[in-house]
C-alpha atoms as a PDB file:
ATOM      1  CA  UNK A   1      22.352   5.189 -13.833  1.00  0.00           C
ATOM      2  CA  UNK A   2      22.153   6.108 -17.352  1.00  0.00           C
ATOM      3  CA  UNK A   3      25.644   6.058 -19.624  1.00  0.00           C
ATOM      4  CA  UNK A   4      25.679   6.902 -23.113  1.00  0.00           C
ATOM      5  CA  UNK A   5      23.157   8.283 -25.656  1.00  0.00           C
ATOM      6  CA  UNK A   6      21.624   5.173 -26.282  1.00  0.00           C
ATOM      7  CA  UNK A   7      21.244   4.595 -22.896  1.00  0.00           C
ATOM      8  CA  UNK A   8      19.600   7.971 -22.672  1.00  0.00           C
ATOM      9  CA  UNK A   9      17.427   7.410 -25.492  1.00  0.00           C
ATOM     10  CA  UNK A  10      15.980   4.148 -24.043  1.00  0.00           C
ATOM     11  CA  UNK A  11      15.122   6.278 -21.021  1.00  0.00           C
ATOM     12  CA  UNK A  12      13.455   9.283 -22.670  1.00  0.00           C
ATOM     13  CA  UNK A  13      10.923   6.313 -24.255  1.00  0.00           C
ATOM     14  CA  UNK A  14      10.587   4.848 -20.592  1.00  0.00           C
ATOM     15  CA  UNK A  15       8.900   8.365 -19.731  1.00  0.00           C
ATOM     16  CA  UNK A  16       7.256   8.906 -22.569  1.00  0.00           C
ATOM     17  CA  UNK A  17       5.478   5.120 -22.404  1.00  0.00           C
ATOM     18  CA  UNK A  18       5.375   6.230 -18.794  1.00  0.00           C
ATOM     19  CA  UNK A  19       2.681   8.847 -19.346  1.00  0.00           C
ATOM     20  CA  UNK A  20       1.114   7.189 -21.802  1.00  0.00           C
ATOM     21  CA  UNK A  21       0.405   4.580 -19.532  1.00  0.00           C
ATOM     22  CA  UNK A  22      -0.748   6.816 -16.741  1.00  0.00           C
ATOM     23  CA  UNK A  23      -3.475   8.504 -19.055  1.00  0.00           C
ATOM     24  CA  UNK A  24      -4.766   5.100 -20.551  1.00  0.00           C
ATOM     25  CA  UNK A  25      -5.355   3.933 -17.065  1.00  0.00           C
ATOM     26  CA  UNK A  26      -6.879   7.627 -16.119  1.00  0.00           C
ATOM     27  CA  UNK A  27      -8.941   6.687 -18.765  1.00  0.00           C
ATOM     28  CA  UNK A  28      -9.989   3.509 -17.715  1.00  0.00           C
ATOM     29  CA  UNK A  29     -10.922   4.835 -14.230  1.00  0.00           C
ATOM     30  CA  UNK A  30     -13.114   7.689 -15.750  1.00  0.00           C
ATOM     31  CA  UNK A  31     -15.170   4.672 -17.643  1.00  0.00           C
ATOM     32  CA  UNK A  32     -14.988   2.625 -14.061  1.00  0.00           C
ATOM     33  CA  UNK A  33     -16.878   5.120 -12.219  1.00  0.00           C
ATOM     34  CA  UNK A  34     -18.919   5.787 -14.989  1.00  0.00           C
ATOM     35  CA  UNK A  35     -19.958   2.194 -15.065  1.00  0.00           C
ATOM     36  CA  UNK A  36     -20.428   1.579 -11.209  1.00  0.00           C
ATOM     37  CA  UNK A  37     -22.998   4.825 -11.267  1.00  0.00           C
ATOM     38  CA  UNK A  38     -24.714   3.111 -14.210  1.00  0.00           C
ATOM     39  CA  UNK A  39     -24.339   0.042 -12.096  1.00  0.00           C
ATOM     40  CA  UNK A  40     -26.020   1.545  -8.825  1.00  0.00           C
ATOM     41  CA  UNK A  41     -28.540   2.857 -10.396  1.00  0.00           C
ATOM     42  CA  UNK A  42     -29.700  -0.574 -11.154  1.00  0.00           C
ATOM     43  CA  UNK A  43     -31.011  -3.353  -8.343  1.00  0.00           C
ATOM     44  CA  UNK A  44     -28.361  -5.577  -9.952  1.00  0.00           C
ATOM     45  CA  UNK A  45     -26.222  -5.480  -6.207  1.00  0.00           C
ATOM     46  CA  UNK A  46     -29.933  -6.485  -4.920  1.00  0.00           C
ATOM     47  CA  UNK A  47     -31.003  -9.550  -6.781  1.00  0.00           C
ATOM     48  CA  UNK A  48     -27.108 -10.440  -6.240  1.00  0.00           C
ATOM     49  CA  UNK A  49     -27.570 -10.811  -2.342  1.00  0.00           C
ATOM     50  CA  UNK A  50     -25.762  -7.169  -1.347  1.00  0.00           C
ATOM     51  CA  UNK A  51     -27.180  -4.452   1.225  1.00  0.00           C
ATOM     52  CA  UNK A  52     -26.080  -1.875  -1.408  1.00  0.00           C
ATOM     53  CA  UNK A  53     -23.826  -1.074  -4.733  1.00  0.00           C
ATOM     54  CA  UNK A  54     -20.960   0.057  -2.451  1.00  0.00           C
ATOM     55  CA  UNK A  55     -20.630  -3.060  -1.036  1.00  0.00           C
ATOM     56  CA  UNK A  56     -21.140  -5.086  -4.283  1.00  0.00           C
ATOM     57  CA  UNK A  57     -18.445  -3.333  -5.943  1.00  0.00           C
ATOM     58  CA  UNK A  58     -15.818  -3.414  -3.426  1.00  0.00           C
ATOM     59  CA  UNK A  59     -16.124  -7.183  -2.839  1.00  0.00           C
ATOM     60  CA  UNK A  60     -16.153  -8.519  -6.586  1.00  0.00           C
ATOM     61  CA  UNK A  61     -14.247  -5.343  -8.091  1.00  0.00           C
ATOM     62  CA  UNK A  62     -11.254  -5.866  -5.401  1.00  0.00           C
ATOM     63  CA  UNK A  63     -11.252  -2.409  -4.082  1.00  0.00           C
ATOM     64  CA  UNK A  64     -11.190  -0.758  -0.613  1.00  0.00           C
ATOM     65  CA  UNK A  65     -14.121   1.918   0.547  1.00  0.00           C
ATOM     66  CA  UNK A  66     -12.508   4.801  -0.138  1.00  0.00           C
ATOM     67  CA  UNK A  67     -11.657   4.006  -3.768  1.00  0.00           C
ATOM     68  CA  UNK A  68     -15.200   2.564  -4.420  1.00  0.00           C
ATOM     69  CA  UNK A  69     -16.785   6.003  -2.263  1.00  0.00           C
ATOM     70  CA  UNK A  70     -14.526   8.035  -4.995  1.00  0.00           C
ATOM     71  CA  UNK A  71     -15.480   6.356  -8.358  1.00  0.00           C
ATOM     72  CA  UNK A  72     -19.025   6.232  -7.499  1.00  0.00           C
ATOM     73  CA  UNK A  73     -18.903   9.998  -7.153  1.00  0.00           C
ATOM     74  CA  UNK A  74     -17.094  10.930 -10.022  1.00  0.00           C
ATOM     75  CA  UNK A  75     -19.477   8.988 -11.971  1.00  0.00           C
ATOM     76  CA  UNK A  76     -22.290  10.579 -10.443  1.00  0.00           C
ATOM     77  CA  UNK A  77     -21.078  14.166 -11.313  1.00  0.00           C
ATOM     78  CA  UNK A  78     -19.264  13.485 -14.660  1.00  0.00           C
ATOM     79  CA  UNK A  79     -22.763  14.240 -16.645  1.00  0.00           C
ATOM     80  CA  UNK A  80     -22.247  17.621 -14.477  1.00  0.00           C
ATOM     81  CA  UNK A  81     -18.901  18.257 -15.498  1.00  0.00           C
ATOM     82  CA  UNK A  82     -18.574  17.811 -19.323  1.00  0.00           C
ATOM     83  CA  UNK A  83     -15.513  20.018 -19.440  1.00  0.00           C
ATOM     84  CA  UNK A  84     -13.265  18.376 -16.845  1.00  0.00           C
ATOM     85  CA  UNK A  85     -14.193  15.018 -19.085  1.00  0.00           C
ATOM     86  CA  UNK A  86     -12.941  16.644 -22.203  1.00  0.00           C
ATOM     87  CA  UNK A  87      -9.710  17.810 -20.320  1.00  0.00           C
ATOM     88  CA  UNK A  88      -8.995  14.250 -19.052  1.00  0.00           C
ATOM     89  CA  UNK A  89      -9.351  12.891 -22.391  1.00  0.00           C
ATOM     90  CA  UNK A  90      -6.833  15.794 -23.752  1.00  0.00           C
ATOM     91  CA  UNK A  91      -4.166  14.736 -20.891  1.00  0.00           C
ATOM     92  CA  UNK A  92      -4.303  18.404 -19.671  1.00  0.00           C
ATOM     93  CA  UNK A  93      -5.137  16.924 -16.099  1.00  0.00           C
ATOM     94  CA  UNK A  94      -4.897  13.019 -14.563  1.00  0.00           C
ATOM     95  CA  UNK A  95      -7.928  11.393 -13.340  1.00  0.00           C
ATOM     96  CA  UNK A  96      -7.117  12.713  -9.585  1.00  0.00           C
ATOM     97  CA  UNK A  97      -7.741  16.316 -10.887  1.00  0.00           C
ATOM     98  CA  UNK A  98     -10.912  14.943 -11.635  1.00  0.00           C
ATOM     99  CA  UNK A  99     -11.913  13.199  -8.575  1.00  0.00           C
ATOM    100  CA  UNK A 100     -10.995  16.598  -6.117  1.00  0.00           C
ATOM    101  CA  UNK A 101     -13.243  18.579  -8.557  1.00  0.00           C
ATOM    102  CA  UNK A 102     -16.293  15.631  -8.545  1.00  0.00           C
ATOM    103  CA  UNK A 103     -15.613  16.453  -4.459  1.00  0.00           C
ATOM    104  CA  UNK A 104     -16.348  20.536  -4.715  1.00  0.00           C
ATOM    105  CA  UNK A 105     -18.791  19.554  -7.316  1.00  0.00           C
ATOM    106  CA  UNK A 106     -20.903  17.207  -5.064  1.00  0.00           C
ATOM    107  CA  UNK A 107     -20.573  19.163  -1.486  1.00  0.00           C
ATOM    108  CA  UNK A 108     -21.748  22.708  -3.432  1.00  0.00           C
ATOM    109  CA  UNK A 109     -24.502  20.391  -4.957  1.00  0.00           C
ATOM    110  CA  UNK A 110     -25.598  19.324  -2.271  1.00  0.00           C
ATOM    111  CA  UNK A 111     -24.989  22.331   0.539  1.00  0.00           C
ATOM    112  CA  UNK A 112     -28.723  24.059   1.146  1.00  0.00           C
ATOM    113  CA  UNK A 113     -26.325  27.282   1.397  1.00  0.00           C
ATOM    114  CA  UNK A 114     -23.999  26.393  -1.827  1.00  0.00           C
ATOM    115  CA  UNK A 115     -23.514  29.495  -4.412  1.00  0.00           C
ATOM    116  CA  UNK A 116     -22.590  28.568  -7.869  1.00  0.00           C
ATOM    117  CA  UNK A 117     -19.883  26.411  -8.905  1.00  0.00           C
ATOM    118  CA  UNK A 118     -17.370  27.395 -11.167  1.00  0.00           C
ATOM    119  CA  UNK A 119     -15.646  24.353 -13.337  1.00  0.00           C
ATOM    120  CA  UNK A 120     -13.721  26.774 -15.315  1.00  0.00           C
ATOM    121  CA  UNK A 121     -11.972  28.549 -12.858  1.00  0.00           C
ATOM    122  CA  UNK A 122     -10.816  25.140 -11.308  1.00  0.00           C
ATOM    123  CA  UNK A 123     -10.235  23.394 -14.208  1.00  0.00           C
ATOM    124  CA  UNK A 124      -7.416  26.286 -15.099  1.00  0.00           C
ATOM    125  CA  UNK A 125      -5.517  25.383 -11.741  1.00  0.00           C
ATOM    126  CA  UNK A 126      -5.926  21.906 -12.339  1.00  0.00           C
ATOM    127  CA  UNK A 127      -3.979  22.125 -15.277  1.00  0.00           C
ATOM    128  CA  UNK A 128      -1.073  24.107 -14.027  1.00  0.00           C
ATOM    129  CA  UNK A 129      -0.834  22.665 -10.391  1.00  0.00           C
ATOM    130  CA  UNK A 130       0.450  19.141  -9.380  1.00  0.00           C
ATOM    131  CA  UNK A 131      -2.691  16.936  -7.513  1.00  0.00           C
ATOM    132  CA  UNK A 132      -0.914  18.015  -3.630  1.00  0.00           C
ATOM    133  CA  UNK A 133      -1.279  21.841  -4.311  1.00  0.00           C
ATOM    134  CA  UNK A 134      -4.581  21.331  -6.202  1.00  0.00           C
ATOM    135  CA  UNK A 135      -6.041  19.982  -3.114  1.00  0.00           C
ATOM    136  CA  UNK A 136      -5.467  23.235  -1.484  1.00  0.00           C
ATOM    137  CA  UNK A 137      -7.141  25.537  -4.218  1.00  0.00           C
ATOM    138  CA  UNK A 138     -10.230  22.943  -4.067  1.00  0.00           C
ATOM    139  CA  UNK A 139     -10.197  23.333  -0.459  1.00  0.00           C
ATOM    140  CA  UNK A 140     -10.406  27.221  -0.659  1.00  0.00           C
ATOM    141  CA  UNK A 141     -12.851  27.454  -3.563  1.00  0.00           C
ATOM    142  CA  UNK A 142     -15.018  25.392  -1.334  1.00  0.00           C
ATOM    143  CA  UNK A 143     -15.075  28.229   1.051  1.00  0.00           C
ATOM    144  CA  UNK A 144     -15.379  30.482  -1.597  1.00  0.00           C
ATOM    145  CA  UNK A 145     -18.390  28.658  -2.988  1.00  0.00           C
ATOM    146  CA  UNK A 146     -20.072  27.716  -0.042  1.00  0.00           C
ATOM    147  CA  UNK A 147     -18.097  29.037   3.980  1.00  0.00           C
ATOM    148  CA  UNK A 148     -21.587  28.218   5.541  1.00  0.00           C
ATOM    149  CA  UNK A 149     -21.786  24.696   4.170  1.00  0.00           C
ATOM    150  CA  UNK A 150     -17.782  24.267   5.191  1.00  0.00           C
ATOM    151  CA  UNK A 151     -18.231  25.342   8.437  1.00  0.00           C
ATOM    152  CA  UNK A 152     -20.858  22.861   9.341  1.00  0.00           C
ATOM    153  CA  UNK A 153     -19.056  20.107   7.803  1.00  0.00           C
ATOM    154  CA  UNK A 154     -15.922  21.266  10.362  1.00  0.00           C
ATOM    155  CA  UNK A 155     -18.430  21.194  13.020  1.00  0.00           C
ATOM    156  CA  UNK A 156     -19.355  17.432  12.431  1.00  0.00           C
ATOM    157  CA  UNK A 157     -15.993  16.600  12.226  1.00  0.00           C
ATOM    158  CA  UNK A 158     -15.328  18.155  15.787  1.00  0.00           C
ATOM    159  CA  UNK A 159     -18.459  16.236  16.954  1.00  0.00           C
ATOM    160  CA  UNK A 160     -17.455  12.788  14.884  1.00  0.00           C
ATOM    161  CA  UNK A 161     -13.798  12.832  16.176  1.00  0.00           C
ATOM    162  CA  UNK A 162     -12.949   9.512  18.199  1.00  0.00           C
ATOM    163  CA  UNK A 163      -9.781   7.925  19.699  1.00  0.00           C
ATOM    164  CA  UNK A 164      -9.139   4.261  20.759  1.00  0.00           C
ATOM    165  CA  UNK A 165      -6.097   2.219  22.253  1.00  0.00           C
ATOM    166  CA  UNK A 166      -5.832  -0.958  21.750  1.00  0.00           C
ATOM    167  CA  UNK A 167      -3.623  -3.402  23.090  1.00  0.00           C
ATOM    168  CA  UNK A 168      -1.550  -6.069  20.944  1.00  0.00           C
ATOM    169  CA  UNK A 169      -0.625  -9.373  21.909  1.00  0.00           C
ATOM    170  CA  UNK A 170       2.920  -8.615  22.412  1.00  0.00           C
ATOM    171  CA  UNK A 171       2.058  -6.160  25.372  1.00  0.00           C
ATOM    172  CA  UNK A 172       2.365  -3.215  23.140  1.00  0.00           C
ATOM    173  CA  UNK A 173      -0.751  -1.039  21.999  1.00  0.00           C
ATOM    174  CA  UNK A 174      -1.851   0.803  18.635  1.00  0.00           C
ATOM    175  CA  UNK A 175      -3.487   3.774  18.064  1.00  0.00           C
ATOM    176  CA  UNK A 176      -7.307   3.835  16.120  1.00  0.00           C
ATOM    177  CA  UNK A 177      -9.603   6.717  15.553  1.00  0.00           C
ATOM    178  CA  UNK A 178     -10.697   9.776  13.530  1.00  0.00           C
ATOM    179  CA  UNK A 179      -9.673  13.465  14.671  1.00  0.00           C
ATOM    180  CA  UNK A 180      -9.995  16.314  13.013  1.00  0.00           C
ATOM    181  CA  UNK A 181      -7.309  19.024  12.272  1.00  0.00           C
ATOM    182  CA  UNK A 182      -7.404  20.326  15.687  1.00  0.00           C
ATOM    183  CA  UNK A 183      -7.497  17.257  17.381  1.00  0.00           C
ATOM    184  CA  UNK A 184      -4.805  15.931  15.234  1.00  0.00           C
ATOM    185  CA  UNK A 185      -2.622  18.739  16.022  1.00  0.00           C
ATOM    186  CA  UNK A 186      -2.600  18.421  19.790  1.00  0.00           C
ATOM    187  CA  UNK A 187      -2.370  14.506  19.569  1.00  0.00           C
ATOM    188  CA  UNK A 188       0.998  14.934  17.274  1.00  0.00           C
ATOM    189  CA  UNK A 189       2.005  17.716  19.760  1.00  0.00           C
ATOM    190  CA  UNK A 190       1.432  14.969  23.069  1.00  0.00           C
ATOM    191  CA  UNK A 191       3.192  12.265  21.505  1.00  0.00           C
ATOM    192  CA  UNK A 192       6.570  13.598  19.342  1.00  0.00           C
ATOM    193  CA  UNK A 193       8.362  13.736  22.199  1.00  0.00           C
ATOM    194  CA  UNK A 194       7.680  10.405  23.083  1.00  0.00           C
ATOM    195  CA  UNK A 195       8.784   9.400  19.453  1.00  0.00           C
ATOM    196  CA  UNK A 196      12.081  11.851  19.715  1.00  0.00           C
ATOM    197  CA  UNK A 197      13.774  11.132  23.057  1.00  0.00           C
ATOM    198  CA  UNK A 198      16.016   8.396  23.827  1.00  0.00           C
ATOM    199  CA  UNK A 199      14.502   5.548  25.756  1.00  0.00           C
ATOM    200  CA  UNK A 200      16.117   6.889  29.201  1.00  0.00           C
ATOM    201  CA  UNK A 201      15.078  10.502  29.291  1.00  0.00           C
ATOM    202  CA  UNK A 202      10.893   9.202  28.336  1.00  0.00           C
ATOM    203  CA  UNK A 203      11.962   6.889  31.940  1.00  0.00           C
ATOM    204  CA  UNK A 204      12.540   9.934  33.478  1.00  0.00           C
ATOM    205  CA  UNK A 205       9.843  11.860  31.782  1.00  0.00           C
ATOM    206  CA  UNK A 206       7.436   9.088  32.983  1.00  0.00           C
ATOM    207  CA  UNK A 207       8.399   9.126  36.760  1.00  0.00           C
ATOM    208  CA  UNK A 208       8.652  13.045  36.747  1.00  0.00           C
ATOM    209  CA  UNK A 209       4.556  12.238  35.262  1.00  0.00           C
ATOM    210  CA  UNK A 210       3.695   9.931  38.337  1.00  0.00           C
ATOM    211  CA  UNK A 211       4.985   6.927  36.425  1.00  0.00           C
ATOM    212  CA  UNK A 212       1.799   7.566  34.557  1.00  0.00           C
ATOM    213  CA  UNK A 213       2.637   6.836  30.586  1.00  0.00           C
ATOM    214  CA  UNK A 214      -0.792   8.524  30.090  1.00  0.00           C
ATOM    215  CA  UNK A 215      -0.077  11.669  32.143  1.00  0.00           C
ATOM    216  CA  UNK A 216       0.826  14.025  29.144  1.00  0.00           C
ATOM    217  CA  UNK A 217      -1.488  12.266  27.231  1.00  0.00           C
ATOM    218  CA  UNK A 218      -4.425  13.364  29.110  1.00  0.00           C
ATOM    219  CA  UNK A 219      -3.026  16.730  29.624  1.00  0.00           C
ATOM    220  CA  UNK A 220      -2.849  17.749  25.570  1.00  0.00           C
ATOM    221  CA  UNK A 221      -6.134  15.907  25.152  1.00  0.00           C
ATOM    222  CA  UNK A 222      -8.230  16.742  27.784  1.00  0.00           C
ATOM    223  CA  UNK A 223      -8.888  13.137  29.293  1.00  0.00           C
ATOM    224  CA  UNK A 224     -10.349  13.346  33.270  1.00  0.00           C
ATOM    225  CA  UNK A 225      -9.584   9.425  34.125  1.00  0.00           C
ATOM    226  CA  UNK A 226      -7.358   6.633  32.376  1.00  0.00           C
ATOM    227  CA  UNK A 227      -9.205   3.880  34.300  1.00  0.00           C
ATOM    228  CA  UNK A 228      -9.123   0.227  33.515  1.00  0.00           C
ATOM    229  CA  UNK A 229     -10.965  -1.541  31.182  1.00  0.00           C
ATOM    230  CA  UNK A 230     -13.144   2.026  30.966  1.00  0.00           C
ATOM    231  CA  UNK A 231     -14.640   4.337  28.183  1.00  0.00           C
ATOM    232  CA  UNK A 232     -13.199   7.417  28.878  1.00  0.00           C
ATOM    233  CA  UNK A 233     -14.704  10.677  27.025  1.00  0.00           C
ATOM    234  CA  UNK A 234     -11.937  13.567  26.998  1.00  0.00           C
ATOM    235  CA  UNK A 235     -12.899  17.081  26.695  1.00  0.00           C
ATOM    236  CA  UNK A 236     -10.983  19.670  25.061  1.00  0.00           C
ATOM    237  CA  UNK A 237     -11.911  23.895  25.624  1.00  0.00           C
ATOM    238  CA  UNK A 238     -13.180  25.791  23.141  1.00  0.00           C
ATOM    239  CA  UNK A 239     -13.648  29.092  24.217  1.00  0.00           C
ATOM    240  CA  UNK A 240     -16.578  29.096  27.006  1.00  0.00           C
ATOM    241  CA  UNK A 241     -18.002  25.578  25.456  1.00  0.00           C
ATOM    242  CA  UNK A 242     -16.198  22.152  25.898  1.00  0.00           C
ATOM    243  CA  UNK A 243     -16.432  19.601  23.354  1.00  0.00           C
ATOM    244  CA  UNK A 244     -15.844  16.152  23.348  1.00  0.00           C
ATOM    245  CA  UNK A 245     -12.639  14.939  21.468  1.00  0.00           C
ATOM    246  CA  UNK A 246     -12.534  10.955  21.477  1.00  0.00           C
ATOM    247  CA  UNK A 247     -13.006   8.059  23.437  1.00  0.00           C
ATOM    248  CA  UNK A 248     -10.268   6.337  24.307  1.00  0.00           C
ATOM    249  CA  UNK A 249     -10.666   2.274  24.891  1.00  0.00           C
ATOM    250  CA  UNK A 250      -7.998   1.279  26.978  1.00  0.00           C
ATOM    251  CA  UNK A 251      -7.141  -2.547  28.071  1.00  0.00           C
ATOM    252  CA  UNK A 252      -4.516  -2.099  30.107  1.00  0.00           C
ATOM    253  CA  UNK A 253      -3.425  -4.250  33.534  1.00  0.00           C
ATOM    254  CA  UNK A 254      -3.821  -2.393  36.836  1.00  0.00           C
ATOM    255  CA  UNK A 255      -0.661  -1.747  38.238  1.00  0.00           C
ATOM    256  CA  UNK A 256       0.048  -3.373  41.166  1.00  0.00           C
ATOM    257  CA  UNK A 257       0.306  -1.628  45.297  1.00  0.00           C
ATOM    258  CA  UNK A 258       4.612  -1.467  46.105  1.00  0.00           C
ATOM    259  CA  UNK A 259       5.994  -4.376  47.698  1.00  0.00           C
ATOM    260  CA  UNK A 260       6.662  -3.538  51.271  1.00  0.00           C
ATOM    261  CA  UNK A 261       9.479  -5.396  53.230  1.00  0.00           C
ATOM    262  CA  UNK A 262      10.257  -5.159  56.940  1.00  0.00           C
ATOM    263  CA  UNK A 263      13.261  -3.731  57.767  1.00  0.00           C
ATOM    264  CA  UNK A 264      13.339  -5.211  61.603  1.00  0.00           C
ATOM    265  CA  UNK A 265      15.206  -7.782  61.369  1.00  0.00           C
ATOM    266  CA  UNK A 266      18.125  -8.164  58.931  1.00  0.00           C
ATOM    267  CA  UNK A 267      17.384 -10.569  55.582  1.00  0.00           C
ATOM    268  CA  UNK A 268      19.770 -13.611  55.637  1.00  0.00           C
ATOM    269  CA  UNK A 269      21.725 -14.375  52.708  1.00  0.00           C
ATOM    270  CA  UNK A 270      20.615 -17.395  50.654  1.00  0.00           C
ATOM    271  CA  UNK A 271      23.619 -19.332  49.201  1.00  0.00           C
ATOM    272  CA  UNK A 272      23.658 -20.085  45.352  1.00  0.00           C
ATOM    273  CA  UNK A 273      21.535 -23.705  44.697  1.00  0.00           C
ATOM    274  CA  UNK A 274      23.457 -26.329  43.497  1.00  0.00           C
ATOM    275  CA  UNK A 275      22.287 -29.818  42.664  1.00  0.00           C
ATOM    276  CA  UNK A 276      23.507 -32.899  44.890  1.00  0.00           C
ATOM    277  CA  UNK A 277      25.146 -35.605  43.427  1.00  0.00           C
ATOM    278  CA  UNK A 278      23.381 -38.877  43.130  1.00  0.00           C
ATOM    279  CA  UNK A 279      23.133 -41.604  45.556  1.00  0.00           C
ATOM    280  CA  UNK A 280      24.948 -44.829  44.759  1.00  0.00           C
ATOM    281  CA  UNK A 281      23.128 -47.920  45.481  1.00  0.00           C
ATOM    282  CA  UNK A 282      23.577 -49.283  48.829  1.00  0.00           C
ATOM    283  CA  UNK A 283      25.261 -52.812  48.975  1.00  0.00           C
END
């Protein structure tokens, strides 16, 4: 906490070196992915030993995919979007503005049913909406712009959508896989009240299930079998057409058949084990 008007002082220059440090840095990123397009435009990554620029530049840059995926494509559009450029430079918007409008720029680009794409109009949101809500408007100018070219790329995320569980060394298992919005919906819905209950009433849950822990699993997702060691492709309704929704990798044991125990004859009692005391040499 802050005391004092000195104290306060010394944090109002905090914030303001604060954003000046964010926009030198959303500077710097704008001349990154202006450099890496310049760089894959080159066969530098090629004579270097790489399958590709991607792969160049997230090795010796440091960087995961996704970030190298993003810079490469705002570099590739910023000669496309001169305005957004001069708005970065101004501070009006950060560098993720930039990188969700490089997005609509690229998909209407490239969409064989694309109308035209308006920078203006989303550089005016951009400026007036935090980078959470501004994914939203570029969301719905995309449909504006282009609901063909949206649709389709819904439809291969249906067909793309995969699930896998793995199993960890400590006998639990983790979750892997790509769903889309749908998908992702009825997978939260199967397993938050797994996540909510207390660990006797998911007990109950499972032997009301068949002591089957992948019962209500199957049911929200569509799985027919939870076999072992199988690749099992769950379908999911949509209207008169099923669609496949993952495939789910499962190593788990198979349970073993009941113990059965005759009853015929009673069981005797075993007394507790104790250990005998030594022998003493004889004489």
């Amino acid at each position: 906490m802050f005391e004092g008007e000195g104290t306060a002082a010394a944090a109002d220059e905090l914030a303001a070196r604060l954003v000046a440090l964010r926009q030198a840095i959303d500077l710097l990123e704008l001349e990154f992915s202006t450099t890496a397009a310049a760089f894959a435009a080159t066969d530098a990554y090629d004579r270097a030993g790489s399958v590709s620029a991607f792969d160049w530049i997230r090795h010796n840059c440091k960087v995961s995919g996704h970030v190298t995926y993003d810079r490469l494509r705002v570099g590739e559009q910023m000669e496309k979007l001169p305005t957004a450029y001069l708005a970065l430079a101004e501070g009006s918007i950060g560098f993720a503005h930039v990188s969700l409008i490089a997005g609509v720029a690229k998909a209407v680009q490239e969409s064989p049913t694309s109308k035209h794409f308006d920078e203006d109009r989303l550089l005016a949101r951009a400026a007036q909406e935090s980078v959470s809500r501004f994914r939203y408007t570029c969301e719905r100018a995309r449909h504006a712009d282009d609901p063909e070219g949206l649709a389709f790329e819904q439809f291969k995320g249906v067909e793309a959508r995969r699930l896998e569980l793995l199993p960890c060394e400590d006998g639990l298992f983790s979750l892997r896989g790509v769903l889309d919005p749908v998908g992702a919906g009825v997978l939260r819905t199967a397993l938050e009240p797994l996540a909510k209950r207390p660990i006797h009433e998911c007990r109950a849950g499972l032997r009301l299930l068949g002591e089957d822990p992948g019962a209500g699993l199957r049911s929200g997702l569509g799985f027919r079998n939870f076999s072992h060691c199988s690749r099992v492709i769950g379908k999911v309704a949509s209207g008169s057409e099923v669609r496949p929704i993952a495939h789910l990798i499962t190593q788990a044991p198979p349970r073993l058949p009941p113990r059965r125990r005759s009853f015929s004859r009673p069981v005797a009692r075993r007394e507790p084990w104790c250990p005998s005391p030594p022998r003493s040499p004889g004489r």
